[in-house]
Structure formats: structure tokens, C-alpha cells
Protein backbone atom coordinates (compact mmCIF):
# COMPACT_ATOMS: atom_id res chain seq x y z
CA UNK A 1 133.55 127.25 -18.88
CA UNK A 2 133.26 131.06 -19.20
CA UNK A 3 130.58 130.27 -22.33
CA UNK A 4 128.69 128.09 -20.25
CA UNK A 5 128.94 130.29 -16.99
CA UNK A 6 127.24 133.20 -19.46
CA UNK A 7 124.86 131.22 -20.17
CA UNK A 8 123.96 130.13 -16.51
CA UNK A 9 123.53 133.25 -15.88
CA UNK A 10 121.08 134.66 -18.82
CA UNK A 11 118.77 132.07 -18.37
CA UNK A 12 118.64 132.19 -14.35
CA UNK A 13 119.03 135.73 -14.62
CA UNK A 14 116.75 135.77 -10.39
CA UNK A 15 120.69 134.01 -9.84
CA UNK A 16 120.68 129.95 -10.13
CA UNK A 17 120.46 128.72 -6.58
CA UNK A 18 120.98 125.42 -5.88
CA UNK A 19 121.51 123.05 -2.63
CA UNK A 20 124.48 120.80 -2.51
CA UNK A 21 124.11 118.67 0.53
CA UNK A 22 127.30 116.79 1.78
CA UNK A 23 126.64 113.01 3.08
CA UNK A 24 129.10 110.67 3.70
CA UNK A 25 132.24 112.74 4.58
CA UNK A 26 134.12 110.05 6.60
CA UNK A 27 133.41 107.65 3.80
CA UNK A 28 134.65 110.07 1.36
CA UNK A 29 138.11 110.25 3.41
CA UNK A 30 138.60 106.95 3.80
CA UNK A 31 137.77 106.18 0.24
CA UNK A 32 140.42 108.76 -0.83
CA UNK A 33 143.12 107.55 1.68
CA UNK A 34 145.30 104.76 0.53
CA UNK A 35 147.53 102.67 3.02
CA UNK A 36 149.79 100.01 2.69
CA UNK A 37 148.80 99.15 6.43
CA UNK A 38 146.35 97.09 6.64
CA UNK A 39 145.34 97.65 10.45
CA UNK A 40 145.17 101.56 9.43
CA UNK A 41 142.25 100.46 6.69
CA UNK A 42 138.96 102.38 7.65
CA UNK A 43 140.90 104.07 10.94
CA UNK A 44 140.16 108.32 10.86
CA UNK A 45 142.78 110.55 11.45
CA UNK A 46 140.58 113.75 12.86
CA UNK A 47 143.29 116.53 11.45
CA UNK A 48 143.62 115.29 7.99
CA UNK A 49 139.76 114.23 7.88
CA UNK A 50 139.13 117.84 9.09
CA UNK A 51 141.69 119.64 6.19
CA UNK A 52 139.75 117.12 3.64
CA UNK A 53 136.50 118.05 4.03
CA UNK A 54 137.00 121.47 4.50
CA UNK A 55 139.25 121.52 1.08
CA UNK A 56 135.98 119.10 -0.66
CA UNK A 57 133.83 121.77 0.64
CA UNK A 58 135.57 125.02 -0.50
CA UNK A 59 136.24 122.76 -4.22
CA UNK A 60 132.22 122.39 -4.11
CA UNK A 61 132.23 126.46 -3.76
CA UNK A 62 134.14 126.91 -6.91
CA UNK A 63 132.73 124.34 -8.96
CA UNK A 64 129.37 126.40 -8.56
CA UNK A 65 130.22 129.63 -8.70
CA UNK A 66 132.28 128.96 -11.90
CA UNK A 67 129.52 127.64 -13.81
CA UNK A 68 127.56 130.69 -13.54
CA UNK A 69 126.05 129.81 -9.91
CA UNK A 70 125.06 132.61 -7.71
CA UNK A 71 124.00 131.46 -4.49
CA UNK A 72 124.49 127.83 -2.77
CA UNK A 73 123.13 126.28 0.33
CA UNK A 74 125.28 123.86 1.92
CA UNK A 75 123.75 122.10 4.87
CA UNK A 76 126.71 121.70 8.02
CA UNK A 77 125.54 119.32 10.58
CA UNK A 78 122.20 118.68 11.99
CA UNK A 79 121.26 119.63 15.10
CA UNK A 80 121.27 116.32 16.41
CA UNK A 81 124.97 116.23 16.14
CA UNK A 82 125.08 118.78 18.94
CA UNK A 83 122.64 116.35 21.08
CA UNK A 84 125.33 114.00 21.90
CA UNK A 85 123.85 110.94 19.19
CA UNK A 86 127.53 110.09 19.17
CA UNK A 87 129.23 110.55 22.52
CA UNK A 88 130.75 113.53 23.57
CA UNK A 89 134.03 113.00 22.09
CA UNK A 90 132.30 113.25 18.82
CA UNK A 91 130.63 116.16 19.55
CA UNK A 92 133.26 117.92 20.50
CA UNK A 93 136.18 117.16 17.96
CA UNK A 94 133.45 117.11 14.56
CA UNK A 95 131.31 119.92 15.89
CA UNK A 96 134.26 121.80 16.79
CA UNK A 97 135.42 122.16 13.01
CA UNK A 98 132.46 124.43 12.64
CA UNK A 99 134.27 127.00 13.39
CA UNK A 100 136.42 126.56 10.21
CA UNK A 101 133.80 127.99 8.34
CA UNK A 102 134.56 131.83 10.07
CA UNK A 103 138.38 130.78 10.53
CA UNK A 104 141.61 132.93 8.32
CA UNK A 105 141.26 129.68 5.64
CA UNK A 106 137.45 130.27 5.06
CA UNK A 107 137.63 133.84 5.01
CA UNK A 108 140.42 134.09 1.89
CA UNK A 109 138.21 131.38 -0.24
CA UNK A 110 135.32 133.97 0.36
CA UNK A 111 137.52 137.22 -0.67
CA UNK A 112 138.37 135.07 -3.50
CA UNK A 113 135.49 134.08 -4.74
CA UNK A 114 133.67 137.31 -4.44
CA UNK A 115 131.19 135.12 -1.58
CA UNK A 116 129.28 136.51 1.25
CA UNK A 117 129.01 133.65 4.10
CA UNK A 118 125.86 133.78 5.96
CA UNK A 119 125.12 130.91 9.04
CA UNK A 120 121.06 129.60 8.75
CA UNK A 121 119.99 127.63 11.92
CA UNK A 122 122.60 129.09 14.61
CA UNK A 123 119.62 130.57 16.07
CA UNK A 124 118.94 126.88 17.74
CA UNK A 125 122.58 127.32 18.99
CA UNK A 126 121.77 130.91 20.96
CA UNK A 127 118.53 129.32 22.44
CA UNK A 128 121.09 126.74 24.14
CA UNK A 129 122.43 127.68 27.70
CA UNK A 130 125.35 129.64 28.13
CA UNK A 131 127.30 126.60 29.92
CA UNK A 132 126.81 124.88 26.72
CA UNK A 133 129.63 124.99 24.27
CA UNK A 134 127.44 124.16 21.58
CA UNK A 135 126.09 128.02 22.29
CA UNK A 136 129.84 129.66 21.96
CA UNK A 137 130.27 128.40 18.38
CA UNK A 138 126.65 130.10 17.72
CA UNK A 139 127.86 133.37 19.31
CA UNK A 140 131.02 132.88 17.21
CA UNK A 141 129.13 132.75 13.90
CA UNK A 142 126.94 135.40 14.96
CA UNK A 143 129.55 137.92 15.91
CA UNK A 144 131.82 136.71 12.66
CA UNK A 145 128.70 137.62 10.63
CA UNK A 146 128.08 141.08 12.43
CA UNK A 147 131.72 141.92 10.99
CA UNK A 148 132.16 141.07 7.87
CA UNK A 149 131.78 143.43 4.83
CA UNK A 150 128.62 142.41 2.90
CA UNK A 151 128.18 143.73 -0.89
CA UNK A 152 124.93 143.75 -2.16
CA UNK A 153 125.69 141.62 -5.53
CA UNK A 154 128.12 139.23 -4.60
CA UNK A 155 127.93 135.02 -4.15
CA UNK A 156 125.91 134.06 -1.50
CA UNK A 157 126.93 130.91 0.18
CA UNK A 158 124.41 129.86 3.01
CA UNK A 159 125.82 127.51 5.48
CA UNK A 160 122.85 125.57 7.61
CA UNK A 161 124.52 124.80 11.08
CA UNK A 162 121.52 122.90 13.80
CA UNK A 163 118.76 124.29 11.84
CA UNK A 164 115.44 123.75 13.69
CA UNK A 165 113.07 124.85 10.96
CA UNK A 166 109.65 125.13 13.07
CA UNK A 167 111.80 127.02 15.96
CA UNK A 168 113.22 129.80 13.12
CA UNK A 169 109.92 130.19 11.71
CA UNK A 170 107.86 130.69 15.40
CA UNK A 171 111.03 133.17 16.50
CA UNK A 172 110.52 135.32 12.68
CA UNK A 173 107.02 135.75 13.53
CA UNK A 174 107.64 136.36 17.31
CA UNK A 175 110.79 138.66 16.83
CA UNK A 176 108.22 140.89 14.89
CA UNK A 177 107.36 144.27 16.13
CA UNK A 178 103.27 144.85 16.34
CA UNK A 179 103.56 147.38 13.55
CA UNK A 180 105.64 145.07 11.15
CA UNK A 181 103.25 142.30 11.97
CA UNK A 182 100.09 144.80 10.85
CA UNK A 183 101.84 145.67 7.79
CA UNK A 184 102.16 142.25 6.94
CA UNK A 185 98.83 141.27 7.39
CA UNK A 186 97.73 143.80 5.51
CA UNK A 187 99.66 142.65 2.73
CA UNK A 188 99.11 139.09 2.73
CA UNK A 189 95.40 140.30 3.32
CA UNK A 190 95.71 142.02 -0.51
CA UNK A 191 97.15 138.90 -2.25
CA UNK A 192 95.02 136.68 -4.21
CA UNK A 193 97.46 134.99 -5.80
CA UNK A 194 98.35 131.87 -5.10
CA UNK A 195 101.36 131.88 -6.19
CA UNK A 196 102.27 135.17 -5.40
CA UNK A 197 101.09 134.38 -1.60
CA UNK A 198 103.73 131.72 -1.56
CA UNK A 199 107.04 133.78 -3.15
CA UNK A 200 105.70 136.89 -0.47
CA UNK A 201 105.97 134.30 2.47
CA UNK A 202 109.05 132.52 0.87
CA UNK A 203 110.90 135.96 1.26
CA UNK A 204 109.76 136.53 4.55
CA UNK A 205 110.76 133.70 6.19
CA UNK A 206 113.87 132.81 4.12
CA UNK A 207 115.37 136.76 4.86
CA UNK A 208 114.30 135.97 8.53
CA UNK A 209 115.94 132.15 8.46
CA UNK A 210 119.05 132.76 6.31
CA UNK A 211 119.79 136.91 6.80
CA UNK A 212 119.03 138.00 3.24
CA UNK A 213 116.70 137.28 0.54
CA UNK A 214 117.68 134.76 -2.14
CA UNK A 215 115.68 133.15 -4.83
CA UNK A 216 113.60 130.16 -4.32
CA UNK A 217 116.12 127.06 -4.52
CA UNK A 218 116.40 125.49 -8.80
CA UNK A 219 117.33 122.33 -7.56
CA UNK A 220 118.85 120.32 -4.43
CA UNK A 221 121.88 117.90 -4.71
CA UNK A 222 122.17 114.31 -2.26
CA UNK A 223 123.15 111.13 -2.30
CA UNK A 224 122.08 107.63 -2.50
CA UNK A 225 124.64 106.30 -2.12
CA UNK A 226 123.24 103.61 1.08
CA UNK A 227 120.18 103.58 -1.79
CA UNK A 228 118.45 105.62 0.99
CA UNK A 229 117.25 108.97 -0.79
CA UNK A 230 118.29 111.41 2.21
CA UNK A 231 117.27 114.92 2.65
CA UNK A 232 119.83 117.13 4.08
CA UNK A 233 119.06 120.30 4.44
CA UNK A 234 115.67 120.80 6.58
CA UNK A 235 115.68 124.99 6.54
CA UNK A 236 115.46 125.09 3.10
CA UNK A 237 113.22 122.07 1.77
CA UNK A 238 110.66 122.99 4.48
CA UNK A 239 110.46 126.26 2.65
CA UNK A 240 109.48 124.88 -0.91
CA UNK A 241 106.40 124.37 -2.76
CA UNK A 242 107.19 121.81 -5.41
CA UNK A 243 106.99 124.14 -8.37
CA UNK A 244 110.04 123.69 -11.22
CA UNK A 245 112.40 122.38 -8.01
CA UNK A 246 114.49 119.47 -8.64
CA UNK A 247 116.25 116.94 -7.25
CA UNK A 248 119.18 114.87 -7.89
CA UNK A 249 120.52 112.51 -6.33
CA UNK A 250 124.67 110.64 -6.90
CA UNK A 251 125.02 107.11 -5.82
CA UNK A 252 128.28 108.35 -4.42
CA UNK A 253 129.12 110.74 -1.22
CA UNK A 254 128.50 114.76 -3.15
CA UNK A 255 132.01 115.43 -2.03
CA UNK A 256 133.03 113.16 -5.15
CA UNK A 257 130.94 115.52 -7.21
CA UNK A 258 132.67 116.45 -9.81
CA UNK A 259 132.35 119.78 -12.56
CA UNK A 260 131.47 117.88 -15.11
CA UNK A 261 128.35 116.31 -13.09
CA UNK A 262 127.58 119.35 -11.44
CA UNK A 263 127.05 121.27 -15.12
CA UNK A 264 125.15 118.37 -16.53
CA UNK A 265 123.17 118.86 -13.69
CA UNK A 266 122.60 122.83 -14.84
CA UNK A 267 121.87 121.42 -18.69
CA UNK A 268 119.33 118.95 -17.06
CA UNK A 269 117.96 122.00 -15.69
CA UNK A 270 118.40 124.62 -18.67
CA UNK A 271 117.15 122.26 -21.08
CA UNK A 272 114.66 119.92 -19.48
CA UNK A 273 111.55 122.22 -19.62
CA UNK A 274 108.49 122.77 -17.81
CA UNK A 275 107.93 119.91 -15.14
CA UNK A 276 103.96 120.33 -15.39
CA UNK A 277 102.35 118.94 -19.08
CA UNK A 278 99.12 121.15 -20.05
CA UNK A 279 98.33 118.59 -22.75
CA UNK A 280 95.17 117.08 -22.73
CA UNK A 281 95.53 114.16 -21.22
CA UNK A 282 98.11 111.62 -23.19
CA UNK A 283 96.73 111.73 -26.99
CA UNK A 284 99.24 111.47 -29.75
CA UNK A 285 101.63 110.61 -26.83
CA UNK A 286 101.55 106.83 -27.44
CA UNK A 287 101.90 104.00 -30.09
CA UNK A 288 100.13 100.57 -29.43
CA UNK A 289 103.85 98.99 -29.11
CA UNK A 290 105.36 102.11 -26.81
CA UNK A 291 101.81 101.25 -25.02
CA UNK A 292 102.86 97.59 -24.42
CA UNK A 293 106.04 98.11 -23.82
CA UNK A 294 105.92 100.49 -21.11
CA UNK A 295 102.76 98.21 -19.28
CA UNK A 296 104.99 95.63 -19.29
CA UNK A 297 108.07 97.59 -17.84
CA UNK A 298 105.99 98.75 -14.93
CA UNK A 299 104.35 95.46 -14.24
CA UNK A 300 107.55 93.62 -14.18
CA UNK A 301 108.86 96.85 -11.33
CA UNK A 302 105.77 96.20 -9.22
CA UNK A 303 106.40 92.43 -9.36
CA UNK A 304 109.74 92.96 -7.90
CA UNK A 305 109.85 94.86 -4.22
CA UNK A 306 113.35 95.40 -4.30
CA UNK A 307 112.47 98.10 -7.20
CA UNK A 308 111.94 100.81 -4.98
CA UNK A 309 113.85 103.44 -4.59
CA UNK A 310 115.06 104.37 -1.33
CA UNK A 311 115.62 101.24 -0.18
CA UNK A 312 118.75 100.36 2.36
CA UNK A 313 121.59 99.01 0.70
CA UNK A 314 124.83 97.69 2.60
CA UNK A 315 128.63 97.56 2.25
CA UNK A 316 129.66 94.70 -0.19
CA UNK A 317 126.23 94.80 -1.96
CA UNK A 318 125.37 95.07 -5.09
């Protein structure tokens, strides 16, 4: 593991950064609870779900981070959750956990694992009325994050909590003084490069959007496990490019993940290559029979519709 974590670390030497997006967390409890009582099957206990998925969450932490990771974005809840899509009762008991994440528990996993935790999204949460308790737990995060003892060099660990992407990005640019917005224009004003123009804005926004710079994201983990390809974390997919970003997707909820996956994942990565082929077009790339083959592969996909990917699947199916 300590091998492997060296060499995560030489060849992502900006500091892998990766997006591990939890789906499925009541599933994943009641998968992993076993019952002799049959009327219990499927029935949520909201303490033990809680102590769960914050122990699947702090386990997804360590897997990382000991295989050479050095900064992971783990999307919370949407902000939709805090609209009420559920009841209030739901609101209240699942959003209410939230506050785990700045709690004595959370705070000893961090020391531990050498972590800085940084909230992305609470802004949406301070824009609410005071009357609304949904705004509290954003002033909690805030002021918990206004305390605590950053080191430049440590893990990062970004939590996204009601992320609004389009309302973050309007406030960075409004929250700007008139001086900082000259300089900036000036700047962008001097680039020419593409590229370039893109990794100046990426740092921009994502410093404004998450509190501190961090590379552009190597890869993003979901599931399929519905067969619907879901995408969980809005702050920081609305900030990429394409570029060599992956995705991966388990046809199981991500809190099964487990270390062995998550490096094969990194290999995939470290060993897969440039995305983009400069050849010209695809000579020497082909046989007549891998030809043939492969036109007949494809055909017999488009002849079925139930061959895309993404498609709803339900309990019981295959």
C-alpha cells in the first residue's frame, strides 16, 4: 500500500484529486442490516443509519488518502433536500446529520488523517432567511471553518452541502472588489491560451466556490447501480472541461466501494494514457476480421434499445 501510495503520488505530483459521490445510502444500510424479523426487512432505524453512513463516509476518507490521494470531493446532499422534496420530517432528521461533518467524531478523523475540511455550496444555505433552519447549519459550517487550524500541505477533503453552482459563480464575480475585478480583466485580457484561459478561470472560481485552490478533478466516482448514470456533485462537474477527466461508474451504492476498486481505479488512471489519439485517422489500427467483427458488434447494440446505457432498471431485475 505504502509502494503504491509513492507511486500515486510521483505521477500526480499537482496531488490526485478525485470525486467520490455517495448514492444510495439507505440502500446501502439496509443491504448491510440483517434481521431475523421479517416485518423489520427494509424498515430504517435513523440513529444507526446515521452512525453507518457517517462511518462509510470517514472509511471512503482513508481508503483515498492511503493510496496516495491528496484531495477528495465528496458531494453531501443536494440542495433540493433542503426544499422539502420529502416532507419535513425528512428534512429535518437527514439534513440534520450535516452537522456531523463539524461534530467531536469528524474532527478526530481529520486530526488523524492529516485533512483540512472545507464546506462548497453552504453559500446557498446563508442566502436562506434567518427563520430558516436550513440557514443555522450554514452558519454552523461557516463559523466551524473560520476556526479550525488550516496547514498549507495537508489532505483536502471538500464536502459539497446545497451547492447552487450558477448562484456561487454570480456571488465570486459580484463579491469582487472593482480593483480585483480590473486586475482580472487585465489578465484574462493577456491570455491566449486556450488552455491556459481555462486552468486561470478554473482557479478562480474553484478558490471562490470551495475556499482554496485545488487541482482540476482526475476523475469522478458514481453509481449505476438503478442503470441510471447519475451525476452527483454539480459544483465541481460544472467546473470541468473534458480534458484527461474520467469517470467511473459501480453498479453498486460507492459506499460498498472497496480499496481494492478504488486503486484499480488509480491504475486505470496511471496506466491508461492519453484519452485524445493524434494518429492519423485509424490506419494500421484494423484487420479485415477485427473490421467485421466490431461492425457486427455495434450493429447487433443498435438493433437492441435496451443497449443503452443509462437506462432505468428496477428492484428484482436483471
Amino acid at each position: 500500500m505504502t509502494d503504491f501510495a509513492e507511486r500515486v503520488r510521483s505521477h500526480f505530483p499537482e496531488g490526485l484529486t478525485g470525486i467520490i459521490a455517495v448514492g444510495g445510502t439507505r440502500t446501502s444500510f439496509v443491504l448491510s442490516t440483517e434481521t431475523s424479523d421479517v416485518e423489520a426487512l427494509g424498515r430504517i432505524d435513523v440513529a444507526q443509519y446515521a452512525q453507518f453512513a457517517a462511518d462509510r463516509y470517514l472509511g471512503l476518507l482513508r481508503m483515498f488518502f492511503d493510496l496516495g490521494g491528496q484531495n477528495l470531493i465528496v458531494p453531501v446532499l443536494s440542495y433540493q433536500a433542503f426544499a422539502n422534496e420529502r416532507g419535513p420530517e425528512y428534512t429535518r432528521e437527514y439534513t440534520g446529520f450535516v452537522r456531523w461533518l463539524a461534530d467531536d467524531y469528524f474532527q478526530q478523523v481529520y486530526r488523524e488523517l492529516d485533512v483540512d475540511p472545507y464546506f462548497c455550496g453552504i453559500d446557498t444555505l446563508l442566502h436562506l432567511p434567518k427563520s430558516d433552519p436550513a440557514r443555522a447549519l450554514g452558519e454552523q459550517l461557516r463559523d466551524f471553518a473560520a476556526k479550525w487550524p488550516y496547514e498549507p500541505g495537508r489532505h483536502i477533503v471538500v464536502w459539497e452541502v446545497a451547492p447552487i453552482p450558477l448562484y456561487s459563480f454570480w456571488r465570486a464575480v459580484a463579491d469582487l472588489k472593482p480593483k480585483q475585478r480590473r486586475a482580472l480583466d487585465e489578465e484574462l485580457a493577456a491570455v491566449t491560451d486556450l488552455d491556459q484561459l481555462y486552468r486561470r478561470l478554473f482557479r478562480f472560481y474553484a478558490a471562490s466556490a470551495f475556499g482554496t485552490e485545488i487541482p482540476i478533478p482526475h476523475f469522478y466516482i458514481g453509481t449505476n447501480r438503478n442503470g441510471d448514470l447519475k451525476l452527483r456533485a454539480p459544483m465541481s462537474l460544472s467546473m470541468l472541461c473534458g480534458g484527461g477527466f474520467r469517470a467511473f461508474f459501480t453498479p453498486y451504492p460507492t459506499l460498498f466501494l472497496t480499496s481494492e476498486t478504488l486503486r484499480a481505479i488509480i491504475e486505470d488512471l496511471m496506466s491508461g494514457g492519453g484519452l485524445r489519439s493524434f494518429r492519423k485517422d485509424y490506419e494500421g489500427q484494423y484487420t479485415q476480421e477485427l473490421l467485421r467483427r466490431e461492425r457486427e458488434r455495434v450493429l447487433a447494440l443498435r438493433d437492441d434499445p435496451r443497449s443503452t446505457v443509462g437506462l432505468l432498471r428496477r428492484t428484482g431485475e436483471g
